[in-house]
N, C-alpha and C. Protein backbone atom coordinates (compact mmCIF):
# COMPACT_ATOMS: atom_id res chain seq x y z
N UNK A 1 -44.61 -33.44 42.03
CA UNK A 1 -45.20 -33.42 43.35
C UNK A 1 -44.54 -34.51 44.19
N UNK A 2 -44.44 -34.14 45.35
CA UNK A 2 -43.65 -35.51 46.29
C UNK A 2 -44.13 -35.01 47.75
N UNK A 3 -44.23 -35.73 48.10
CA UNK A 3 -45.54 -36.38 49.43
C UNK A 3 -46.96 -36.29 49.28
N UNK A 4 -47.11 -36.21 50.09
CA UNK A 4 -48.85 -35.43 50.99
C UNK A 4 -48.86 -34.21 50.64
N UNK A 5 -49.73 -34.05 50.43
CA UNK A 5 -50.15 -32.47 50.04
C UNK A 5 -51.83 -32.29 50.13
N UNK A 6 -52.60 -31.48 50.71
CA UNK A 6 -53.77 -31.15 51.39
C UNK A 6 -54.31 -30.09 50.23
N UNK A 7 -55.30 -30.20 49.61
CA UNK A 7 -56.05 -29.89 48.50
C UNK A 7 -57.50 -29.53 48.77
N UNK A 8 -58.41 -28.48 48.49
CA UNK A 8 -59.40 -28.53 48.92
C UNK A 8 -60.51 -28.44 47.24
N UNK A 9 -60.65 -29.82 46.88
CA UNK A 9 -61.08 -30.04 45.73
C UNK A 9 -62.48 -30.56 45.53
N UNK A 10 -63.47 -30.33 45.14
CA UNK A 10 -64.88 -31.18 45.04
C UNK A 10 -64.69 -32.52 44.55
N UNK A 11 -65.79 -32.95 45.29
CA UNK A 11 -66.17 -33.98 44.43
C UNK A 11 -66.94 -34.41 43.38
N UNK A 12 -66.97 -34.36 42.61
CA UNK A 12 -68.13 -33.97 41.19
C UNK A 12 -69.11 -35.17 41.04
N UNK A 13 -68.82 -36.63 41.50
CA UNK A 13 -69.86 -37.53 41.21
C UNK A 13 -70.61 -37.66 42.09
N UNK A 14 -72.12 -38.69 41.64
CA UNK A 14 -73.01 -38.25 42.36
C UNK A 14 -72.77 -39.32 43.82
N UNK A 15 -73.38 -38.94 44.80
CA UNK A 15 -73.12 -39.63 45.83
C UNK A 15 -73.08 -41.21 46.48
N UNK A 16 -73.98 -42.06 45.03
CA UNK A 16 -73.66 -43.50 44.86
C UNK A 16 -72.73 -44.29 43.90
N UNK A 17 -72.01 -43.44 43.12
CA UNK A 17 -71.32 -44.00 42.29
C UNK A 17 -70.01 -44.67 42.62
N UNK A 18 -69.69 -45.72 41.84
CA UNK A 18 -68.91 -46.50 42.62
C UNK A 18 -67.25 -46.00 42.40
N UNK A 19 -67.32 -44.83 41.52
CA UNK A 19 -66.14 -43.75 41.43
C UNK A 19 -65.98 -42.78 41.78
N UNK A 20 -64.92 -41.81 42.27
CA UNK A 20 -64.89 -40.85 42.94
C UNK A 20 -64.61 -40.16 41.62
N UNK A 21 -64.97 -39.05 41.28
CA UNK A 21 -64.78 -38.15 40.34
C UNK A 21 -64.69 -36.55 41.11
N UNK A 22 -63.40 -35.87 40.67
CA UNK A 22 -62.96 -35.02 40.59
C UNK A 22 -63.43 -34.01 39.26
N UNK A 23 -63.80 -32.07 39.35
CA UNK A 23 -62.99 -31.23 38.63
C UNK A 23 -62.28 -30.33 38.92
N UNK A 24 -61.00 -30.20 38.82
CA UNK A 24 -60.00 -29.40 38.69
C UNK A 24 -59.41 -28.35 37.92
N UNK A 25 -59.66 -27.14 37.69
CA UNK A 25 -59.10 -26.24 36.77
C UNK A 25 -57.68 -26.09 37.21
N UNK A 26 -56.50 -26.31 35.91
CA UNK A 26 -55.23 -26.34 36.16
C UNK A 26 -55.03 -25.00 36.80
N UNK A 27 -54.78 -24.53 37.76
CA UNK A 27 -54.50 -22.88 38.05
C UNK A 27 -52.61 -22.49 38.72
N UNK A 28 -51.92 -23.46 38.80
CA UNK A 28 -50.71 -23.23 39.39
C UNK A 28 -50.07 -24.77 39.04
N UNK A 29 -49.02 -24.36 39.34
CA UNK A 29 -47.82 -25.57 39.72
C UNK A 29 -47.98 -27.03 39.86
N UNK A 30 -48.98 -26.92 41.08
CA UNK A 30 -49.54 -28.72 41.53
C UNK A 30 -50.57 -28.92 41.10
N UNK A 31 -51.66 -28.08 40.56
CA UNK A 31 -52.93 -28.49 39.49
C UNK A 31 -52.84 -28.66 37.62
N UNK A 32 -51.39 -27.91 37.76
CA UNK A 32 -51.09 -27.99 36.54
C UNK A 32 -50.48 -29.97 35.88
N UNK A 33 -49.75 -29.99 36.87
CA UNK A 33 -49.11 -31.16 36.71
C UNK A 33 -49.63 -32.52 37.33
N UNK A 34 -51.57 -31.89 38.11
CA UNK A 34 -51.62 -33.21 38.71
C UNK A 34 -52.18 -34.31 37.52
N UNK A 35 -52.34 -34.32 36.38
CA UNK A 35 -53.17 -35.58 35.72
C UNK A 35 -52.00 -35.90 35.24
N UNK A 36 -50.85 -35.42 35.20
CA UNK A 36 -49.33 -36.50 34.88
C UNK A 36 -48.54 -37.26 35.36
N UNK A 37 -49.26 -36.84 37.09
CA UNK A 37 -48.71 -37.84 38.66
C UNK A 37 -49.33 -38.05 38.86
N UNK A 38 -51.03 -38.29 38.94
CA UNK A 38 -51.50 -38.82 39.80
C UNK A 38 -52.17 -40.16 38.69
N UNK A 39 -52.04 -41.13 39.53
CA UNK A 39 -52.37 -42.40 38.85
C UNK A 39 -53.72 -43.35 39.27
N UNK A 40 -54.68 -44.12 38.77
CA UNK A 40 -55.17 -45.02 39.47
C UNK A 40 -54.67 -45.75 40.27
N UNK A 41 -55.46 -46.10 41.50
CA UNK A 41 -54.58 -47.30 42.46
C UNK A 41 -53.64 -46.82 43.31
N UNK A 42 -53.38 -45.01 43.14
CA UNK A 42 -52.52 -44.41 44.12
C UNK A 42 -53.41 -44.11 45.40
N UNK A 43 -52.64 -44.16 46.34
CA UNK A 43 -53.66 -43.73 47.95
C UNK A 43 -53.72 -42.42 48.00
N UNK A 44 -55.05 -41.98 48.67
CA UNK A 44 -54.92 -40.74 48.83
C UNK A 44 -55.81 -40.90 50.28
N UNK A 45 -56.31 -39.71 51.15
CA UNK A 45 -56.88 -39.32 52.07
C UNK A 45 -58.04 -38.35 52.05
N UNK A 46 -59.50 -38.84 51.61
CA UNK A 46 -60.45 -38.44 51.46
C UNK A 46 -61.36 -37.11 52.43
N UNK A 47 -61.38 -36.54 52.96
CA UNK A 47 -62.07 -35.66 53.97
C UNK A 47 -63.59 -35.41 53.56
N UNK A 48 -64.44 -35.31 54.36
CA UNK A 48 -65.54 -35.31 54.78
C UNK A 48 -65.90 -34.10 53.89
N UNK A 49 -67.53 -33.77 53.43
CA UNK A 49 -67.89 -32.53 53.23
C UNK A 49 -67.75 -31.28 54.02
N UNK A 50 -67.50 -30.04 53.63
CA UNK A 50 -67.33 -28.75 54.34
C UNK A 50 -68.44 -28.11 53.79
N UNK A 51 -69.37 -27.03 54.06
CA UNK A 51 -70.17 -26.65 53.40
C UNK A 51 -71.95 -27.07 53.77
N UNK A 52 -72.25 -26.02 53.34
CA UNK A 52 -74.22 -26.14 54.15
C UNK A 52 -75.07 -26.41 52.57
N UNK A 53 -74.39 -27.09 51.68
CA UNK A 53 -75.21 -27.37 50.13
C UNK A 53 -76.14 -28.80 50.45
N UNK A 54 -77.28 -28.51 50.67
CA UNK A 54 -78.31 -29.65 50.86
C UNK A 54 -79.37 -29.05 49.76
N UNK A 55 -79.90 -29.52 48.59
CA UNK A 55 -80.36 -29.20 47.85
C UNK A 55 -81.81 -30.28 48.50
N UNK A 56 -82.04 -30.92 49.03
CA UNK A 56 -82.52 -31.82 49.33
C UNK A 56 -83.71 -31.55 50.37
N UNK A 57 -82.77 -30.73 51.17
CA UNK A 57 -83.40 -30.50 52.49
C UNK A 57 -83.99 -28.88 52.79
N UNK A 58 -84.05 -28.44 51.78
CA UNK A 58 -84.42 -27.11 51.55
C UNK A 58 -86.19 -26.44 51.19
N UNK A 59 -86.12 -25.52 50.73
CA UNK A 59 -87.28 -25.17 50.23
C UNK A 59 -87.73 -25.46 48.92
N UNK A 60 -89.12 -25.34 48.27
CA UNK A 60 -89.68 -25.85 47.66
C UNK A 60 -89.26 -24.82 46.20
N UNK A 61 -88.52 -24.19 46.19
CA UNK A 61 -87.81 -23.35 45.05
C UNK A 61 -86.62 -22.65 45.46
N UNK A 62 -85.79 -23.03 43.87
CA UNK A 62 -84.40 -22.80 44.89
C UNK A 62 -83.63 -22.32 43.33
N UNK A 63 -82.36 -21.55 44.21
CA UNK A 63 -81.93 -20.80 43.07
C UNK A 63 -80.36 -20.90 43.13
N UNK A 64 -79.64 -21.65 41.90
CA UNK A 64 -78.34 -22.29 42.35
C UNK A 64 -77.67 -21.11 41.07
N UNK A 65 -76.26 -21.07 41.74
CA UNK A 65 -75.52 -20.06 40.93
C UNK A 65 -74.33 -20.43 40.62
N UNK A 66 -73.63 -21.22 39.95
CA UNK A 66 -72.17 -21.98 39.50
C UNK A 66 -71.64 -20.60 38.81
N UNK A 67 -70.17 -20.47 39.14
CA UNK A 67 -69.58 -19.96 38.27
C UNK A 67 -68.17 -20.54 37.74
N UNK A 68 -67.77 -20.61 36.63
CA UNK A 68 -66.66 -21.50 36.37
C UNK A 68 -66.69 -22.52 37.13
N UNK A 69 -65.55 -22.99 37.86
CA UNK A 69 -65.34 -24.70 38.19
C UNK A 69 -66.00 -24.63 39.59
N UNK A 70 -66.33 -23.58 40.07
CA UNK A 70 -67.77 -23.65 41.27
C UNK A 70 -68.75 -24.84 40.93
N UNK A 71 -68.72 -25.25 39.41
CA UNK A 71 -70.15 -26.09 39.01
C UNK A 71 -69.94 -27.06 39.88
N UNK A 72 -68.62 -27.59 40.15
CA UNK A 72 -68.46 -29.25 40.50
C UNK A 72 -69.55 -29.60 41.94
N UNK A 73 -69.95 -28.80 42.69
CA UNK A 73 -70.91 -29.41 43.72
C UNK A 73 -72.32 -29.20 42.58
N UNK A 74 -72.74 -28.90 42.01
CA UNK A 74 -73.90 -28.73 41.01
C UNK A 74 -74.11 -29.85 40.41
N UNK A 75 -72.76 -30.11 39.79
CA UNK A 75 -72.47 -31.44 38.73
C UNK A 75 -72.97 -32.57 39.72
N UNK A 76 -72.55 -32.64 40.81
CA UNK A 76 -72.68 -33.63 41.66
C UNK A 76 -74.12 -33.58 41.94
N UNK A 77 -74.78 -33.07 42.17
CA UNK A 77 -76.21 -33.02 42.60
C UNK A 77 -77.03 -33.69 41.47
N UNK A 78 -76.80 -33.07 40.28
CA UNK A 78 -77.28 -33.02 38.64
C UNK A 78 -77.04 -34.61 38.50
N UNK A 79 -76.15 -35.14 38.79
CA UNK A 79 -76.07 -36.25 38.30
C UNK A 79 -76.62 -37.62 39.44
N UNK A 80 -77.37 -36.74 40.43
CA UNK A 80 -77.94 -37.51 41.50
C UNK A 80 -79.25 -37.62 41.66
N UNK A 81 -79.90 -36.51 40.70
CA UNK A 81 -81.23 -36.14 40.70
C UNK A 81 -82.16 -36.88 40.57
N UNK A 82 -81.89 -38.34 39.82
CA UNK A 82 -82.72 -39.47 40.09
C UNK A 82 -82.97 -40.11 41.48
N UNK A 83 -81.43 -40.16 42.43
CA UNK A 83 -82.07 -40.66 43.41
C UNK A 83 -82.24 -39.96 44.33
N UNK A 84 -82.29 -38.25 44.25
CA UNK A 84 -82.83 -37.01 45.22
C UNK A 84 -82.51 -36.19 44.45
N UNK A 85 -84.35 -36.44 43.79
CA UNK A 85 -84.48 -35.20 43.33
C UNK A 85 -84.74 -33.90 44.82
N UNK A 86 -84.92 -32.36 43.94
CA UNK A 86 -85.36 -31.40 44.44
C UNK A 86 -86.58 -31.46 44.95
N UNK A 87 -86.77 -30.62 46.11
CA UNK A 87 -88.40 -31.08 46.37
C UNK A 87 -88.97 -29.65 45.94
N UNK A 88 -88.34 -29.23 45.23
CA UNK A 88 -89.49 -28.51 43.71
C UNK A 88 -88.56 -27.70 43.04
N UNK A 89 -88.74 -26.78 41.86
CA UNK A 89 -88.24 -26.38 40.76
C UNK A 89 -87.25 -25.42 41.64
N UNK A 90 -86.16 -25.49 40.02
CA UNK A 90 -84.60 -25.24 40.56
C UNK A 90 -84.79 -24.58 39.09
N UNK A 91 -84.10 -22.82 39.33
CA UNK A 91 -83.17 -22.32 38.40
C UNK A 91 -81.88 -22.52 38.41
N UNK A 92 -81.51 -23.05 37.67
CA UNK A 92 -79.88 -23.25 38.03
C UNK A 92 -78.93 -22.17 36.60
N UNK A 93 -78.13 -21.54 37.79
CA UNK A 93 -77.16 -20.07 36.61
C UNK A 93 -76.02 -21.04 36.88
N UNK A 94 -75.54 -20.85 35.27
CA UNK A 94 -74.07 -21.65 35.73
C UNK A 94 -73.47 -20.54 34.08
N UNK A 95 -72.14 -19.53 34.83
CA UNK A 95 -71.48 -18.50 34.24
C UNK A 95 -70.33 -18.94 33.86
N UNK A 96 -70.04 -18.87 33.02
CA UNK A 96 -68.42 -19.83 32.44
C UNK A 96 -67.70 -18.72 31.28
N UNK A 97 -66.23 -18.32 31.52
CA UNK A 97 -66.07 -17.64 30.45
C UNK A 97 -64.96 -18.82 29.07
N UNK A 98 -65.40 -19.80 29.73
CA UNK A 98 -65.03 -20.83 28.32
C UNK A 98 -65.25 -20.71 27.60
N UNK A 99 -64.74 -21.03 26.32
CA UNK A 99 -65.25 -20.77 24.83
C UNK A 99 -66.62 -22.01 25.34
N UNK A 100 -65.82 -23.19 25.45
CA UNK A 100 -67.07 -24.44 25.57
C UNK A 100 -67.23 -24.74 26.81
N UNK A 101 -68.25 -24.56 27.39
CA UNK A 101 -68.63 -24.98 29.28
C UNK A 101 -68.15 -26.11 29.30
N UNK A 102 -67.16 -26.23 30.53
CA UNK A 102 -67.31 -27.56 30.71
C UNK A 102 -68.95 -28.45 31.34
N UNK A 103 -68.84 -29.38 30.96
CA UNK A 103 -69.80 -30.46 31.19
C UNK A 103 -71.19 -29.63 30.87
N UNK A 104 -71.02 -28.87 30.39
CA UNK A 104 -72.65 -28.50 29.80
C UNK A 104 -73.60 -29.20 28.85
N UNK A 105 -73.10 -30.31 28.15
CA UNK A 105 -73.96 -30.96 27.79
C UNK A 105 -74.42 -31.90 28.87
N UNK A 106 -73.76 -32.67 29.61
CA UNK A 106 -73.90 -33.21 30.30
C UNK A 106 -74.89 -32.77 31.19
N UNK A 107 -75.50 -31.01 31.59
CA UNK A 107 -76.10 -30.60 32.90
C UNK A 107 -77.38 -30.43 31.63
N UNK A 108 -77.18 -30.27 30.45
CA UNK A 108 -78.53 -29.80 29.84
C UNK A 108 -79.47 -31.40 29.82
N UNK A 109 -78.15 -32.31 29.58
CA UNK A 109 -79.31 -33.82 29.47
C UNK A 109 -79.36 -34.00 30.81
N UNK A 110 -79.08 -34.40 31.72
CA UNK A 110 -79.87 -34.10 33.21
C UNK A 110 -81.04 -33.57 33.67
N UNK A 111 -80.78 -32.46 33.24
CA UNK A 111 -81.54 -31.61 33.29
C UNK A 111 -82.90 -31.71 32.87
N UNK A 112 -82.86 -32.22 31.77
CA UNK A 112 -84.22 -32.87 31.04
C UNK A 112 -84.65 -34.07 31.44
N UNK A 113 -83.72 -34.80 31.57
CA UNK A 113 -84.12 -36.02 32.58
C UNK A 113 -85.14 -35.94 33.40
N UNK A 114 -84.60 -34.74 34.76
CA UNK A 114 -85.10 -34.57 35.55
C UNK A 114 -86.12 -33.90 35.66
N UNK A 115 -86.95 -32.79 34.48
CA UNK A 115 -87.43 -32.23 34.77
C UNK A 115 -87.73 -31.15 35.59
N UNK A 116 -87.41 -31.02 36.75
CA UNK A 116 -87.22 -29.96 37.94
C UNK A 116 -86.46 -29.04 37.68
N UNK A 117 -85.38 -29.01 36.92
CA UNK A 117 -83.99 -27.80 37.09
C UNK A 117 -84.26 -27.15 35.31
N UNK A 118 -84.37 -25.94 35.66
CA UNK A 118 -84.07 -25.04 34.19
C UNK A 118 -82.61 -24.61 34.43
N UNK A 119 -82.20 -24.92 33.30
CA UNK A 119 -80.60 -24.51 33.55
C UNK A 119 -80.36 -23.13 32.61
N UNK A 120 -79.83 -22.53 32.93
CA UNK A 120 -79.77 -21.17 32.17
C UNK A 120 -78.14 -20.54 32.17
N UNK A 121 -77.60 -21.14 30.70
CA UNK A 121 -75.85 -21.36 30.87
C UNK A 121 -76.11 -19.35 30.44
N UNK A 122 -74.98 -18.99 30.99
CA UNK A 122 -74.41 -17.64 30.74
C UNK A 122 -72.87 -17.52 30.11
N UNK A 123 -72.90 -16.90 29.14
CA UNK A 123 -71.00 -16.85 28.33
C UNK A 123 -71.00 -15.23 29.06
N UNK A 124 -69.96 -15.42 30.22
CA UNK A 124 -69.85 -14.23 31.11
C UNK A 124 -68.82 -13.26 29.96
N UNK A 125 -68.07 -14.06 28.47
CA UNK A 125 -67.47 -12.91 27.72
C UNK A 125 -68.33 -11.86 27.47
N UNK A 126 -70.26 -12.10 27.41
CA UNK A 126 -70.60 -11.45 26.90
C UNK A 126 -71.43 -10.76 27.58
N UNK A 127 -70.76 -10.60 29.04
CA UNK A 127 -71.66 -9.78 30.21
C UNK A 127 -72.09 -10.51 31.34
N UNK A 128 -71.43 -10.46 32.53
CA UNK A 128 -71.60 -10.91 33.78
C UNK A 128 -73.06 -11.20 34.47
N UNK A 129 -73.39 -12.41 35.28
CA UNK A 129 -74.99 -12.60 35.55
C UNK A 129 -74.82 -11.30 36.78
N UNK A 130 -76.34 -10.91 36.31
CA UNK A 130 -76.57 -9.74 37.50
C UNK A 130 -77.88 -10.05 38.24
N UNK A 131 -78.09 -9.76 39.21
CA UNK A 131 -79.35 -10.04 39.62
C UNK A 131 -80.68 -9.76 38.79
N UNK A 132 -80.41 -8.42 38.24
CA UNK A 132 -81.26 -8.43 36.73
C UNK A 132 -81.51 -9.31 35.93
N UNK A 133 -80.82 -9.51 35.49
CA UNK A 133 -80.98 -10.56 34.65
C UNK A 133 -81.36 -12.27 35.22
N UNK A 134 -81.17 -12.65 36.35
CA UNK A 134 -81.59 -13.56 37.53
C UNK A 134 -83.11 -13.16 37.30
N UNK A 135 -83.46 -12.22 38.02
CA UNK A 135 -84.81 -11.98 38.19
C UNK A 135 -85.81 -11.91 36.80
N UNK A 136 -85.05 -11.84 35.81
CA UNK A 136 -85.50 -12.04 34.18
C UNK A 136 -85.92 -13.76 34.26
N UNK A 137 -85.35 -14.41 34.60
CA UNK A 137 -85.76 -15.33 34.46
C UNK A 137 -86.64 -16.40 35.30
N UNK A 138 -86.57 -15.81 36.41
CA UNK A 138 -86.96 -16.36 38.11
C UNK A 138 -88.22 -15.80 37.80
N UNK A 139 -89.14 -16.77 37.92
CA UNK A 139 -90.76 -15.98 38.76
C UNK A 139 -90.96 -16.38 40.14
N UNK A 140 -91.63 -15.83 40.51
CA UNK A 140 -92.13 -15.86 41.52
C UNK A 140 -91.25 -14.59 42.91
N UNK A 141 -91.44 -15.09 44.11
CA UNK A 141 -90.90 -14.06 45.25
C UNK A 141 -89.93 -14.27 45.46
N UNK A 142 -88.70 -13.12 45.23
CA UNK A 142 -87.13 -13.48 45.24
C UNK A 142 -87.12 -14.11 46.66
N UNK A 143 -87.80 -13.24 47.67
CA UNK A 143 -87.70 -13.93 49.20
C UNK A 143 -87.81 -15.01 49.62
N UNK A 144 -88.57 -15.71 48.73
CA UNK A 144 -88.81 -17.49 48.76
C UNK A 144 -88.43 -18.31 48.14
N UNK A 145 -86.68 -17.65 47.78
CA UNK A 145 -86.06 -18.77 46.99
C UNK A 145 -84.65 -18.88 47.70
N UNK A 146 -84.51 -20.11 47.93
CA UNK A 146 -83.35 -20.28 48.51
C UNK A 146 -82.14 -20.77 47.76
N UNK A 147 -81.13 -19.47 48.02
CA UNK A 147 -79.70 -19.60 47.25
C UNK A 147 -78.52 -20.01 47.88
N UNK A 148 -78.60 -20.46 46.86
CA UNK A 148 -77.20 -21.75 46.68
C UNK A 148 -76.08 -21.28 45.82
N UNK A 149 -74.96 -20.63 46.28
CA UNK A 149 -73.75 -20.59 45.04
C UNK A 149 -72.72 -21.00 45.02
N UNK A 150 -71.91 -21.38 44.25
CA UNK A 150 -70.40 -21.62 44.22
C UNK A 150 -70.05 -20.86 43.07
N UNK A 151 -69.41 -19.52 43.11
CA UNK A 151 -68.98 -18.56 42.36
C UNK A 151 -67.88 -18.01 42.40
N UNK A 152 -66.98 -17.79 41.13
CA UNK A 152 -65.70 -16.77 41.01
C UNK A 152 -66.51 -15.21 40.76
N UNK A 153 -67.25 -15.04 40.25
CA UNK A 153 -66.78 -13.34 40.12
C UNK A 153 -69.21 -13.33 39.72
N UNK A 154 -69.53 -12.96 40.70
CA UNK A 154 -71.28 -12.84 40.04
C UNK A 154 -71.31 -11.44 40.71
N UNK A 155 -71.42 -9.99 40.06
CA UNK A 155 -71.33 -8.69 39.89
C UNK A 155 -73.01 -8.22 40.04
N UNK A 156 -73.62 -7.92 41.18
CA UNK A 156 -74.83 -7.14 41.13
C UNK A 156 -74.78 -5.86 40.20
N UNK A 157 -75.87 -5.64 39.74
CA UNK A 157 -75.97 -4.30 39.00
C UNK A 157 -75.87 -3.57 39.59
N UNK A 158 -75.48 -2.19 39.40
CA UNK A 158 -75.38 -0.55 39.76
C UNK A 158 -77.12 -0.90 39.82
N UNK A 159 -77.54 0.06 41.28
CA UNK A 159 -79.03 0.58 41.49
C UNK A 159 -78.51 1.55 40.68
């Protein structure tokens, strides 16, 4: 890699930490090769959030949907939940066709931490989340839950 180059990457830590944490799935050329150039102590140019994800400022049940490396705004929340939490219970779908999720241990102890978030991991090898299966696990009025996703591929069922 050589110069500047404009990336549109999450930020995965939570919003007081005194490190910026990145996840990146290698997918081409310059993601493949960035953890072999890029160094501590190198400059970079930070940009502002894009995006309407306020888990905070929402309704009192809420329904978050990660798929593969979509998690990283999730991760970030998950690991903030002590100092804003949800202001009430969170299903959280997070679909990964990894053999091993990333950071899934990490969202299940959070998770318990916090109390508020049921996390409900899906191995999409063995069948894509459908709203069916969403609503299998969701009680209450689909209409009064406010969704949140960052997703590669979440397939509604055939009516």
């Amino acid at each position: 890699m050589d110069g500047w180059h404009r990336h549109p990457f999450t930020i995965a830590s939570a919003p007081g930490d005194e490190d910026l944490r990145f996840t990146i799935k290698a997918l081409g050329d310059g993601t493949t090769r960035l953890q072999d150039v890029v160094q501590p102590g190198m400059p970079a140019v930070i940009g502002g959030p894009i995006g309407r994800f306020y888990p905070t400022k929402s309704t009192h049940r809420q329904l978050w949907v990660a798929g593969g490396i979509g998690v990283t705004p999730f991760l970030s929340w998950m690991r903030d939940l002590g100092q804003h939490p949800p202001r009430g219970t969170v299903d959280f779908f997070y679909s990964s066709a990894e053999p091993d999720m990333p950071y899934a241990e990490e969202i299940r102890d959070l998770a318990a931490r916090a109390g508020l978030v049921r996390v409900h991991f899906i191995d999409s090898r063995q069948g894509h989340l459908t709203a069916e299966r969403i609503s299998f696990h969701v009680h209450g009025d689909p209409r009064r839950l406010l969704s949140l996703c960052a997703c590669h591929a979440i397939r509604r069922a055939a009516a």
